[in-house]
Structure formats: structure tokens, C-alpha cells
Protein backbone atom coordinates (compact mmCIF):
# COMPACT_ATOMS: atom_id res chain seq x y z
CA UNK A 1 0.00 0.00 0.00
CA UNK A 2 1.49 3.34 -1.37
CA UNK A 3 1.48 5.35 1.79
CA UNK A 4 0.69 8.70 -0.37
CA UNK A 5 -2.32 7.06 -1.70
CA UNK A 6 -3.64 6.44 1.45
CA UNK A 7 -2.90 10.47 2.86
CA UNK A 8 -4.52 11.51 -0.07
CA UNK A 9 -7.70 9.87 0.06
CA UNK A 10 -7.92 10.46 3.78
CA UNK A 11 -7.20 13.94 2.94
CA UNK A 12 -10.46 14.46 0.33
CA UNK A 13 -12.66 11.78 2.41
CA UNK A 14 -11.82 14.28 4.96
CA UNK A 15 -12.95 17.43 2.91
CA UNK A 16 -16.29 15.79 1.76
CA UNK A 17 -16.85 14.90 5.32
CA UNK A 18 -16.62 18.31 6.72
CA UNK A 19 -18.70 19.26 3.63
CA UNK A 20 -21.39 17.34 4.31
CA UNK A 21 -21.42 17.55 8.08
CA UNK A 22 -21.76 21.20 7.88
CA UNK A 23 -24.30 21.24 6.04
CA UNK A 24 -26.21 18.74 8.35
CA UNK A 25 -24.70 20.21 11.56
CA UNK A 26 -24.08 23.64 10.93
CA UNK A 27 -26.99 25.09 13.23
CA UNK A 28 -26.83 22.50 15.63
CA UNK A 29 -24.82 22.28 18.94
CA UNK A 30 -22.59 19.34 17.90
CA UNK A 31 -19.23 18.09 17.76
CA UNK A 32 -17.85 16.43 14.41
CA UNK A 33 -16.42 12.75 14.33
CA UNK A 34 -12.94 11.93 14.49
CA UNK A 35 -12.56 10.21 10.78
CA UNK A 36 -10.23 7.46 10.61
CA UNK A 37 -9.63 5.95 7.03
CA UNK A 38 -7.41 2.78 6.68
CA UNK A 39 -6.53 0.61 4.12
CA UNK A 40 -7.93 -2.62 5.36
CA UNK A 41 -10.95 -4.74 4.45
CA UNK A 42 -12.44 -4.37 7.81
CA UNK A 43 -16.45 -3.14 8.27
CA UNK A 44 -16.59 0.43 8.56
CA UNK A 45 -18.72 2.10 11.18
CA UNK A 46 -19.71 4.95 13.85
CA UNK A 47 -18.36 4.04 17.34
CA UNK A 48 -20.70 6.43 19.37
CA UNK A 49 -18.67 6.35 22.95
CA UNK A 50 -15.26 7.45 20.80
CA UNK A 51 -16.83 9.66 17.99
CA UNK A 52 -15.22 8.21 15.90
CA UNK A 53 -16.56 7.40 11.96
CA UNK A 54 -13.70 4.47 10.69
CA UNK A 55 -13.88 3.67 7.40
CA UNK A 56 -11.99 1.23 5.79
CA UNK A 57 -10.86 0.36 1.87
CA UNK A 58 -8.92 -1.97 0.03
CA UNK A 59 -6.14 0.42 -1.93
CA UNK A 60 -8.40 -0.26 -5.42
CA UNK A 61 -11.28 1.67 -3.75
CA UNK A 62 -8.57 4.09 -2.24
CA UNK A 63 -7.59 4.96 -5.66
CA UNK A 64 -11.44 5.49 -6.95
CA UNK A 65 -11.60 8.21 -3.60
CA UNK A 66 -8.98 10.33 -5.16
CA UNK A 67 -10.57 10.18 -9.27
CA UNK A 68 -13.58 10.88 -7.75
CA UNK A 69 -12.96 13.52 -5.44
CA UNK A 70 -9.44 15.27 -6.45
CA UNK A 71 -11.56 16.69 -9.53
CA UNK A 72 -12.95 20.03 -9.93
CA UNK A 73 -16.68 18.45 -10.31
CA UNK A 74 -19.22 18.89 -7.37
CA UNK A 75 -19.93 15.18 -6.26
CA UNK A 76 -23.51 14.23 -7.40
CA UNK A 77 -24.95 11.70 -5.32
CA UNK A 78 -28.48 11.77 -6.60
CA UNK A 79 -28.06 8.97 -9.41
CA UNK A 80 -27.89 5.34 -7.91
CA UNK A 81 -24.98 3.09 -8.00
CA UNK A 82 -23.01 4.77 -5.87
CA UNK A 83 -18.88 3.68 -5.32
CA UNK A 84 -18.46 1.92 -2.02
CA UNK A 85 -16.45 5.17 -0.44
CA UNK A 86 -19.79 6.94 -0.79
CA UNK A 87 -21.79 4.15 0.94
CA UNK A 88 -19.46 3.65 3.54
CA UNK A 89 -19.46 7.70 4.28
CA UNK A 90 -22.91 8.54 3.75
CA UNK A 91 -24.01 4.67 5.70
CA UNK A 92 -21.73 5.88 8.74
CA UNK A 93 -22.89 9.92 8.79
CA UNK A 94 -26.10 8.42 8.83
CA UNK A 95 -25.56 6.33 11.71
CA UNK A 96 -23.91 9.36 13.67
CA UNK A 97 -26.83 11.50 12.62
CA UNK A 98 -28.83 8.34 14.22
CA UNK A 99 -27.06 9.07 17.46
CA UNK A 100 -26.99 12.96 17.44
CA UNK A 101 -30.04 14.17 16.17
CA UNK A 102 -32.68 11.19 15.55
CA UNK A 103 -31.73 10.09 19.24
CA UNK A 104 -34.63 7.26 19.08
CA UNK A 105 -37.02 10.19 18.35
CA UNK A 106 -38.88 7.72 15.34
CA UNK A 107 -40.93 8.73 12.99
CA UNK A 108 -43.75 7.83 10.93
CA UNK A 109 -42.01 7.89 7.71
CA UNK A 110 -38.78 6.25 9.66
CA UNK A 111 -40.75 3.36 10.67
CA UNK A 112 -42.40 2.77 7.83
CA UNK A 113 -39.04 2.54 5.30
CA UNK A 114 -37.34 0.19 8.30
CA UNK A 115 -40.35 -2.26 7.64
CA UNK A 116 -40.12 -2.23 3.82
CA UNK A 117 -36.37 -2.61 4.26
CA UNK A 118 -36.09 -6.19 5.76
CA UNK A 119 -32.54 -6.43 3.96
CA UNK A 120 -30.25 -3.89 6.03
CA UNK A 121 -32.79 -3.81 9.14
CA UNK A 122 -31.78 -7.10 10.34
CA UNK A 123 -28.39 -6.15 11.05
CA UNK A 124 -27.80 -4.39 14.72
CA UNK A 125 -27.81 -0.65 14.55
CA UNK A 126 -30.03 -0.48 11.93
CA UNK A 127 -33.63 -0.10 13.56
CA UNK A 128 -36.27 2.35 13.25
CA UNK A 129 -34.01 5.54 14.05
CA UNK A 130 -31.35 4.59 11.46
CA UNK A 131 -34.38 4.83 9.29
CA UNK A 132 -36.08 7.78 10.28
CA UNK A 133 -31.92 9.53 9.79
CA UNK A 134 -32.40 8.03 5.95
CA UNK A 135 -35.95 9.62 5.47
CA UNK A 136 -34.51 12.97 6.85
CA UNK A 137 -31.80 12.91 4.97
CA UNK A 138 -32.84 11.27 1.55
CA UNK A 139 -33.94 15.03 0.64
CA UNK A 140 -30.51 15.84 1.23
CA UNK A 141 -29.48 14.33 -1.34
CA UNK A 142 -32.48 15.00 -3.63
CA UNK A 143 -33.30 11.59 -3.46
CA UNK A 144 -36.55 9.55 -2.24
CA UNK A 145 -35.85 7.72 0.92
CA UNK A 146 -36.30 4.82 -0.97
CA UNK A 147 -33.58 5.43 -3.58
CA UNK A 148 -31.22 6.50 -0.94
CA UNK A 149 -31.84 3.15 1.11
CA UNK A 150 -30.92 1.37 -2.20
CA UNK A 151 -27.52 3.21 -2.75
CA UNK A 152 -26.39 2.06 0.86
């Protein structure tokens, strides 16, 4: 693993991060996750006690960070298929929005998408309040809460 590689996506997963996080944030009383990006094919995830949102990629995906996001272009995530960086990122703000906004407060629409999603639901951490974070945010990302479910 080129160690430059590995800087340099950390580097622009690190920009889009504080991108979106402002955006989501900005008005709120919050403090931002620690992001930690490794090369590794570990599971990536939100550890709530630590703040910390760890993603990790084997060096191909590394590589498709820095096309992606060392460009000029504004990112467009409203078409489906996204890379796996963008899953991981978007799967694991979700999950801290989970924790620091949602806080169990479920809603309607929240319940609702959890029930239709039987596929990711199953898995721990991914109950009614991880979906009511994906209806909030689908509009975000001018997406359908649906469509967003589908790209994680």
C-alpha cells in the first residue's frame, strides 16, 4: 500500500466529510467525528462512545476516492450506484446523525421505510431511528428515501 495514496484519500474523504457535516450540523450544537480511514478490508462504522466514523478500503477503492474527489466536479450523489467510499461515508454519517439528532425520536415515515427494508434492518444498529436519519436525509441528497436506502 502506497502510503501517499492512502494520505490523499484520507485527505479528500476528509474534505467531503466536513462538507457534508456542515451542512447537516451547521446550526446545531454538535461536535464532528474523528474520521479514521485505513486501508484494510475491515467493516466500517460509527463508534458512538469514541466519535469516531472508521472507514476502511482496500487500496483499489482508495484509488477510486482520489478520481472521484481530487476533480474540480461537485460530487452528485443523486443517481444510484453509488462507489463503495460513498456508501461507507454517507451509511456511517447516517448512523452518527442516528445518534446525534434522531436520538430514538422515530418517525412515521422512519418506521415505515425500516419495515419495507427487511434487507439492512436485520443487522444491529439499523432499527427504526437509522431509518427515520435516511428519510430525513434522503432530501438531502435530492433523493426519495427509498432510492437512498438502495444506494447504501
Amino acid at each position: 500500500m502506497c502510503v501517499e495514496i492512502l494520505e490523499q484519500a484520507r485527505g479528500l474523504l476528509l474534505k467531503e466529510y466536513g462538507r457534508i457535516w456542515n451542512d447537516w450540523y451547521g446550526h446545531l450544537d454538535a461536535t464532528r467525528a474523528e474520521l479514521v480511514v485505513e486501508e484494510g478490508n475491515h467493516s466500517s462504522g460509527y463508534r458512538r462512545k469514541e466519535n469516531q466514523l472508521c472507514l476502511y478500503f482496500p487500496e483499489a477503492n482508495l484509488n477510486e476516492v482520489i478520481e472521484e474527489l481530487a476533480g474540480t466536479a461537485v460530487v452528485v450523489y443523486r443517481n444510484l450506484g453509488w462507489s463503495l467510499w460513498r456508501r461507507e461515508l454517507i451509511h456511517e454519517m447516517l448512523h452518527e446523525y442516528q445518534f446525534k439528532v434522531i436520538r430514538g425520536e422515530v418517525t412515521d415515515a422512519g418506521r415505515a421505510l425500516h419495515n419495507e427494508s427487511a434487507l439492512i434492518s436485520c443487522e444491529r444498529g439499523h432499527g427504526p431511528d437509522f431509518f427515520t436519519a435516511i428519510a430525513d436525509r434522503a432530501r438531502y441528497f435530492d433523493m426519495e428515501p427509498n432510492d437512498l436506502v438502495r444506494n447504501l
